[in-house]
Structure formats: structure tokens, C-alpha cells
N, C-alpha and C. Protein backbone atom coordinates (compact mmCIF):
# COMPACT_ATOMS: atom_id res chain seq x y z
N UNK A 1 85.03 -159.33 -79.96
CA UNK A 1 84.33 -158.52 -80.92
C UNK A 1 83.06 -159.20 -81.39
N UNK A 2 83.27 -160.62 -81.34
CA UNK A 2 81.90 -160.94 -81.85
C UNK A 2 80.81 -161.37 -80.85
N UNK A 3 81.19 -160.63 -79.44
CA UNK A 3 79.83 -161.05 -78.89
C UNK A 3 79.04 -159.29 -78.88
N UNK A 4 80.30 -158.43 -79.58
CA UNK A 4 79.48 -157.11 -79.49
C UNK A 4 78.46 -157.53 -80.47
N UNK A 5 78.53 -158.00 -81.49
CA UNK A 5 77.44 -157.71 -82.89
C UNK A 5 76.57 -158.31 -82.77
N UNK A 6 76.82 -158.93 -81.50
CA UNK A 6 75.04 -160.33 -81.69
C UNK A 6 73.99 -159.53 -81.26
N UNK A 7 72.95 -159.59 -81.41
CA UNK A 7 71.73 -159.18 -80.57
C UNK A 7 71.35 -159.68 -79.54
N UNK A 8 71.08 -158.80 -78.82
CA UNK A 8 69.83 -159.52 -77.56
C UNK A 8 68.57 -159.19 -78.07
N UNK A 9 68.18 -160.25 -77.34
CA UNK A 9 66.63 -160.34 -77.41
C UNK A 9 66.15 -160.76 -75.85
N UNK A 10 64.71 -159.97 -75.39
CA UNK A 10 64.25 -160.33 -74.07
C UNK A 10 62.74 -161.21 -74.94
N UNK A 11 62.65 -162.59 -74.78
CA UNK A 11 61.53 -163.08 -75.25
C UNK A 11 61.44 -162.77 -76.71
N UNK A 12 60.56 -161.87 -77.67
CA UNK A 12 60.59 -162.30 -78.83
C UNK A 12 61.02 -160.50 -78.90
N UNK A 13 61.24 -159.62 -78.13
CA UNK A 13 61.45 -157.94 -78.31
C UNK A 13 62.90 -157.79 -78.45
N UNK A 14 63.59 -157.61 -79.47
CA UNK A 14 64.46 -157.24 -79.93
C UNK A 14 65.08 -155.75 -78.62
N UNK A 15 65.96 -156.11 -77.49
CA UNK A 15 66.46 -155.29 -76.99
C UNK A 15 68.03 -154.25 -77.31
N UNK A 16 68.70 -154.86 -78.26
CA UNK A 16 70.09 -154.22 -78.71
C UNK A 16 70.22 -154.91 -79.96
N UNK A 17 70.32 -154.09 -80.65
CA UNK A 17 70.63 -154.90 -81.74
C UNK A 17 72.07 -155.32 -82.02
N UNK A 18 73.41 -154.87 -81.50
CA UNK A 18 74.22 -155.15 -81.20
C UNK A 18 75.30 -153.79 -82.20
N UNK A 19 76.19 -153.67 -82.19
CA UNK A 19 76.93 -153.13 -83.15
C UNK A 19 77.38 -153.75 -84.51
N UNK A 20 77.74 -152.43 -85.32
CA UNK A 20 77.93 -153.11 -87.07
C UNK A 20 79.44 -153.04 -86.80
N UNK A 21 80.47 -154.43 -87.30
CA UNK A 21 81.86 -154.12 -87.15
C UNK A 21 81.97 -153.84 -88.47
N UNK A 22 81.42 -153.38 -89.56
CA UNK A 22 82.24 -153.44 -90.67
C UNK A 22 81.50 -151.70 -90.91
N UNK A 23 81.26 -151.17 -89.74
CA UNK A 23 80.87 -149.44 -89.98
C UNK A 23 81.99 -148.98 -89.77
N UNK A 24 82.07 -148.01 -91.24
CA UNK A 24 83.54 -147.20 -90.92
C UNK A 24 83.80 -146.05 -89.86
N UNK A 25 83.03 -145.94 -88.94
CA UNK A 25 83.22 -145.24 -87.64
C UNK A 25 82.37 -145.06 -86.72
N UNK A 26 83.02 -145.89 -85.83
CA UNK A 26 82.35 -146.19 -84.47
C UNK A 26 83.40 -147.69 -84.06
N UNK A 27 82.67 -148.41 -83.02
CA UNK A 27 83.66 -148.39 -81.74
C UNK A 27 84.19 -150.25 -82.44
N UNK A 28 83.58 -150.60 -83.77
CA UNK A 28 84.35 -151.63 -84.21
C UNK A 28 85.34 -151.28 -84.92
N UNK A 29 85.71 -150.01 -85.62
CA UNK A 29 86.70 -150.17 -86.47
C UNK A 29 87.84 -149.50 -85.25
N UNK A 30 87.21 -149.26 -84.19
CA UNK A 30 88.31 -148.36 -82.89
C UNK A 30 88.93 -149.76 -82.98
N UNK A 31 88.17 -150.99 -82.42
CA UNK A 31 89.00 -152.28 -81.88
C UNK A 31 89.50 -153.07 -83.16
N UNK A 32 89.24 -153.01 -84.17
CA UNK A 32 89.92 -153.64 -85.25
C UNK A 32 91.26 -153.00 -85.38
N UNK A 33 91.80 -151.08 -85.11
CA UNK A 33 93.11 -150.27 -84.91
C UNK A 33 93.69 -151.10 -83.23
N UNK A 34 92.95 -151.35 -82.61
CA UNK A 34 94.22 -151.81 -82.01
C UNK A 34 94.60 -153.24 -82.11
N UNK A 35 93.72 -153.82 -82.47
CA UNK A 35 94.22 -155.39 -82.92
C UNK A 35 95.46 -155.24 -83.93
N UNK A 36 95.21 -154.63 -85.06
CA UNK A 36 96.19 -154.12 -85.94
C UNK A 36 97.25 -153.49 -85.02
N UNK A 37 97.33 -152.88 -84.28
CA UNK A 37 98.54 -152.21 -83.85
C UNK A 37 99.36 -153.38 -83.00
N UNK A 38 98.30 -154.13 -82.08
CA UNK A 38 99.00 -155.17 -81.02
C UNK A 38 99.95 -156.15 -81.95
N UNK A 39 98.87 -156.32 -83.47
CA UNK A 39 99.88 -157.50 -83.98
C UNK A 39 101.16 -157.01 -84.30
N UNK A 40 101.15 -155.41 -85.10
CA UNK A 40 102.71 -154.77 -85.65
C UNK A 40 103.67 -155.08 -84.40
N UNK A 41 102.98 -154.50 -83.29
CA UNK A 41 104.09 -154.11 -82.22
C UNK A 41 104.64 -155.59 -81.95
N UNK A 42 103.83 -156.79 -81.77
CA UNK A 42 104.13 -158.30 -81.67
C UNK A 42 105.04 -158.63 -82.37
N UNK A 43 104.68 -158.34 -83.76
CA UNK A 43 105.94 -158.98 -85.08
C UNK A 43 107.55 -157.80 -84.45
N UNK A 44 107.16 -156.66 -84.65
CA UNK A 44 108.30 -155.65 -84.79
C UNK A 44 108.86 -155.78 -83.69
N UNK A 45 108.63 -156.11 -82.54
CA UNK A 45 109.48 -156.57 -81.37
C UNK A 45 110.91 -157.40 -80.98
N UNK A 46 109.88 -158.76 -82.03
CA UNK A 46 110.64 -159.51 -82.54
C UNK A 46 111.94 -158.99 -82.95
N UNK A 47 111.93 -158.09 -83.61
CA UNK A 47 112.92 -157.48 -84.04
C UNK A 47 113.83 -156.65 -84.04
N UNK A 48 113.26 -155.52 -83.13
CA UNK A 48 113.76 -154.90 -82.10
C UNK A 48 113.04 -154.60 -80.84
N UNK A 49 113.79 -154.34 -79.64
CA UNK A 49 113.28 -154.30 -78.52
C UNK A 49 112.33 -153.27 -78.13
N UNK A 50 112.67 -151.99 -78.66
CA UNK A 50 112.41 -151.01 -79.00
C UNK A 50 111.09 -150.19 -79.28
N UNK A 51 110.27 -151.44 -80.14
CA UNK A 51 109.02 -151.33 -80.49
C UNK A 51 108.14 -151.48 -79.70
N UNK A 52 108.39 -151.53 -78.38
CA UNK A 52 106.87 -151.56 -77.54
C UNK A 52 106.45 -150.49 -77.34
N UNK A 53 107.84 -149.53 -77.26
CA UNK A 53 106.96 -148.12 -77.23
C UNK A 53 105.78 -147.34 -78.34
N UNK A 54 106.00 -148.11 -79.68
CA UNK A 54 104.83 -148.16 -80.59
C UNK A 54 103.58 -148.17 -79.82
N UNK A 55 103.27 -148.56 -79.01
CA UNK A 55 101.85 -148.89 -78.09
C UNK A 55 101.65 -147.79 -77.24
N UNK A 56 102.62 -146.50 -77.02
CA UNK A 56 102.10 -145.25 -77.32
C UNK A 56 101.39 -144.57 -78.28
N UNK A 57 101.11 -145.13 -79.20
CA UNK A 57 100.56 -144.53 -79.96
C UNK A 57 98.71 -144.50 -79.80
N UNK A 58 98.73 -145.61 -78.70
CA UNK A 58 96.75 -145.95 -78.19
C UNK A 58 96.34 -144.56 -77.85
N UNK A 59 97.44 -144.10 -76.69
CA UNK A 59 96.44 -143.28 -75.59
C UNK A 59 96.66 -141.96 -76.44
N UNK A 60 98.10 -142.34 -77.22
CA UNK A 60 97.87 -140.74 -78.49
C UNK A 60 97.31 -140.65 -79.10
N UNK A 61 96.02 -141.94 -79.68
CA UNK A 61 95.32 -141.91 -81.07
C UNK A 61 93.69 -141.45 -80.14
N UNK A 62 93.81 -142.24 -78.64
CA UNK A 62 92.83 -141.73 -77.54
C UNK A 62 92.43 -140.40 -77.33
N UNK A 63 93.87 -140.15 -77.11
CA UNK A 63 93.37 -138.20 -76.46
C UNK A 63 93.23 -137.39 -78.09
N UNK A 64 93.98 -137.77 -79.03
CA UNK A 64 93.42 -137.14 -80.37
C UNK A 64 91.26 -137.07 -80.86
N UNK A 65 91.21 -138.03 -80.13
CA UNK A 65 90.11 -138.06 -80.74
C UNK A 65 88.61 -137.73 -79.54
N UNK A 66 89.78 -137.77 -78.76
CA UNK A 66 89.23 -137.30 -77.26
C UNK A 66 89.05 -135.72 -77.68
N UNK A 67 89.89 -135.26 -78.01
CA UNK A 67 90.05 -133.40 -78.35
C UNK A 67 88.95 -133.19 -79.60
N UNK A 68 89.00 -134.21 -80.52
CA UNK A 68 88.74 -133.62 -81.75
C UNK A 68 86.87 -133.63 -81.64
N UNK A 69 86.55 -134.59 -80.89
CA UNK A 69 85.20 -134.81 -80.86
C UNK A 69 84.71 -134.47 -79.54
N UNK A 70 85.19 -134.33 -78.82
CA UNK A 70 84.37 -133.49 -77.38
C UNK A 70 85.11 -132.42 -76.76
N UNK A 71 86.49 -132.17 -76.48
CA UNK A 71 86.55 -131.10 -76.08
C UNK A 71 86.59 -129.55 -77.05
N UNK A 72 87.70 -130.17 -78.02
CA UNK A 72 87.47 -128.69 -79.21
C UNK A 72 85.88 -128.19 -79.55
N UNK A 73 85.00 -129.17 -80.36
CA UNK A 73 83.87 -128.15 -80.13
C UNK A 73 83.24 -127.36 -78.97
N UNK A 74 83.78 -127.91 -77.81
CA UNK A 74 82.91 -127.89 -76.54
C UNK A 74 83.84 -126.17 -76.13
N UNK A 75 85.12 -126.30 -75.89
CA UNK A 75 85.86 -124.97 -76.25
C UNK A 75 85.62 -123.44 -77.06
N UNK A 76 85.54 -124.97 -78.14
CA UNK A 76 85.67 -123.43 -79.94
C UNK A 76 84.23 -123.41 -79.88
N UNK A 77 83.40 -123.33 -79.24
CA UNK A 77 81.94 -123.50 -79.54
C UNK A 77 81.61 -122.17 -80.46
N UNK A 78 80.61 -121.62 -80.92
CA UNK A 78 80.35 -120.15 -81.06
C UNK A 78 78.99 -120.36 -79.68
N UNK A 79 79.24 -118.93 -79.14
CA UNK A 79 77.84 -118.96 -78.27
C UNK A 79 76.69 -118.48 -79.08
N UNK A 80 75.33 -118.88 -78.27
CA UNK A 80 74.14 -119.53 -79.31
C UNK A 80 73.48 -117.71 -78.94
N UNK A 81 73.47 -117.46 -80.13
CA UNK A 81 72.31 -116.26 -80.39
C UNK A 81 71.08 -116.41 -79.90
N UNK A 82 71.03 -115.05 -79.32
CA UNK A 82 69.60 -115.15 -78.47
C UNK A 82 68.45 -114.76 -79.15
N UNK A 83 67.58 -115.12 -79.25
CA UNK A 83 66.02 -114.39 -80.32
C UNK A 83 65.21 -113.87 -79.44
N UNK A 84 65.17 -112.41 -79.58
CA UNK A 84 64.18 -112.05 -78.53
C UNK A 84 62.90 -111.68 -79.61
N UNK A 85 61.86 -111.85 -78.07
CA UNK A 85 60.36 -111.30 -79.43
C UNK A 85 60.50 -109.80 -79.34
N UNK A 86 60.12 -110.03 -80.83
CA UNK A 86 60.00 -108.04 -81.34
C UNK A 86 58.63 -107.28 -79.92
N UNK A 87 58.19 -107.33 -79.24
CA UNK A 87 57.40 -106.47 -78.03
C UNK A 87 58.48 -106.49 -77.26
N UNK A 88 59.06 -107.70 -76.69
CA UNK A 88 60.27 -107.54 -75.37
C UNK A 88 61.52 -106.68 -75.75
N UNK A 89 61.66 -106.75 -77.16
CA UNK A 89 62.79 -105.86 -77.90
C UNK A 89 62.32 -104.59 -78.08
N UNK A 90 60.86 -104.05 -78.29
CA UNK A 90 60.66 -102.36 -77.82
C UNK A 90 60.56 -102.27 -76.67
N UNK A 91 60.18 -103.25 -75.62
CA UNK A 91 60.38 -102.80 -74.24
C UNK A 91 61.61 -102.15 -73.55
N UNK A 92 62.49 -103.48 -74.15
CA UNK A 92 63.99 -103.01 -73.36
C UNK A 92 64.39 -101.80 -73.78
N UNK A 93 64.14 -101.05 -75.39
CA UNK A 93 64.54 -99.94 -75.90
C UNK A 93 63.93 -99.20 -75.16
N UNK A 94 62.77 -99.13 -74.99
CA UNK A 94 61.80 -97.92 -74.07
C UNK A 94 62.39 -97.62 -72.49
N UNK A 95 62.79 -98.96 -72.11
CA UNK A 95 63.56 -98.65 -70.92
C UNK A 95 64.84 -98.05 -71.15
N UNK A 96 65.63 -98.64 -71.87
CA UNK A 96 66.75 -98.28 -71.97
C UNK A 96 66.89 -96.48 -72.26
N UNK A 97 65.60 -95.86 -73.34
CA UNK A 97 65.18 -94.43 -73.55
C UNK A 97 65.06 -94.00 -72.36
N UNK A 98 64.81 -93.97 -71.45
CA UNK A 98 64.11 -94.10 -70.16
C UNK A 98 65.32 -93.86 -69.27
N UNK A 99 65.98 -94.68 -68.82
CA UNK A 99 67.42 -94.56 -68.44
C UNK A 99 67.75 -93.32 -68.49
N UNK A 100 68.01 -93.31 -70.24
CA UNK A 100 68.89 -92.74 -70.83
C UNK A 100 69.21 -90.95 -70.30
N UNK A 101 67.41 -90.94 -70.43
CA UNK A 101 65.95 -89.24 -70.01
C UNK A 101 66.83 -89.21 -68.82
N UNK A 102 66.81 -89.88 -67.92
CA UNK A 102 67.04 -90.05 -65.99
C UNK A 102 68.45 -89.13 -65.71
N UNK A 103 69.32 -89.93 -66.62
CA UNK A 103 70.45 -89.42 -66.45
C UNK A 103 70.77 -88.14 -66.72
């Protein structure tokens, strides 16, 4: 974790500034939840055997957030309203009048 936060630098141009671990969301507080989880499951093991399956809980806390931030909006989207210009919008009516005469 702490070679994410350092910066690079190419010569004196600041190229990455590196990541903030103490931002409450984004990809340091992701690796601070599983450090926390590796240690529970470590201690609770100890204690029963049982608890490794606790470490299901990664790829469940994964695909949760996998859904919540790229596929659900991408799904539930609303589709994007179209703006037509007011001339192309009496055109299509005039055609559409037009049509309408034909038939």
C-alpha cells in the first residue's frame, strides 16, 4: 500500500501523484477491507475451522459493487432524449401531413 501513495516524478514533472489511502472511497480503503477481513478470518480460524469460508465474502463484496457501479446504471439507464431543431421538427410534420394526404 505504501508504494501506491508515493509519487513519481520523471526529472522535476510530477507524473502520478500517487493515491490518497486515507480517501473514504476509492481503491485504498478497498485494500485496507481486505486486510481487515484477512486478519478476522486469521484470528477466527484459529478457532474454528470453519471460518475460511468468511473469505467469500471478497468476490461477494466484488460483484456487489461490480453491479452497483457499472452494470445497474448501465441496465436501469433512462434512454437520452433526443432534441430536435424546431425547422427539422416542421419538416418531419409536413412530411408526415404528406404521408398522411397519400394514403
Amino acid at each position: 500500500m505504501s508504494s501506491m501513495s508515493k509519487p513519481t516524478f520523471e526529472g522535476n514533472t510530477l507524473v502520478d501523484a500517487g493515491f490518497d489511502l486515507n480517501m473514504g472511497s476509492g481503491m485504498g480503503e478497498h485494500l485496507k477491507d481486505i486486510i481487515l477481513l484477512t486478519a478476522i478470518v486469521q484470528v477466527s480460524s484459529g478457532l474454528w475451522f470453519y471460518c475460511w469460508f468468511l473469505w467469500l465474502l471478497l468476490p461477494g463484496r466484488a460483484l456487489y459493487l461490480l453491479w452497483v457501479n457499472i452494470l445497474s446504471p448501465f441496465f436501469f439507464a433512462p434512454a437520452p432524449q433526443e432534441t430536435i431543431d424546431p425547422k427539422k421538427q416542421k419538416k418531419l410534420e409536413r412530411k408526415a401531413k404528406r404521408y398522411q394526404a397519400v394514403r
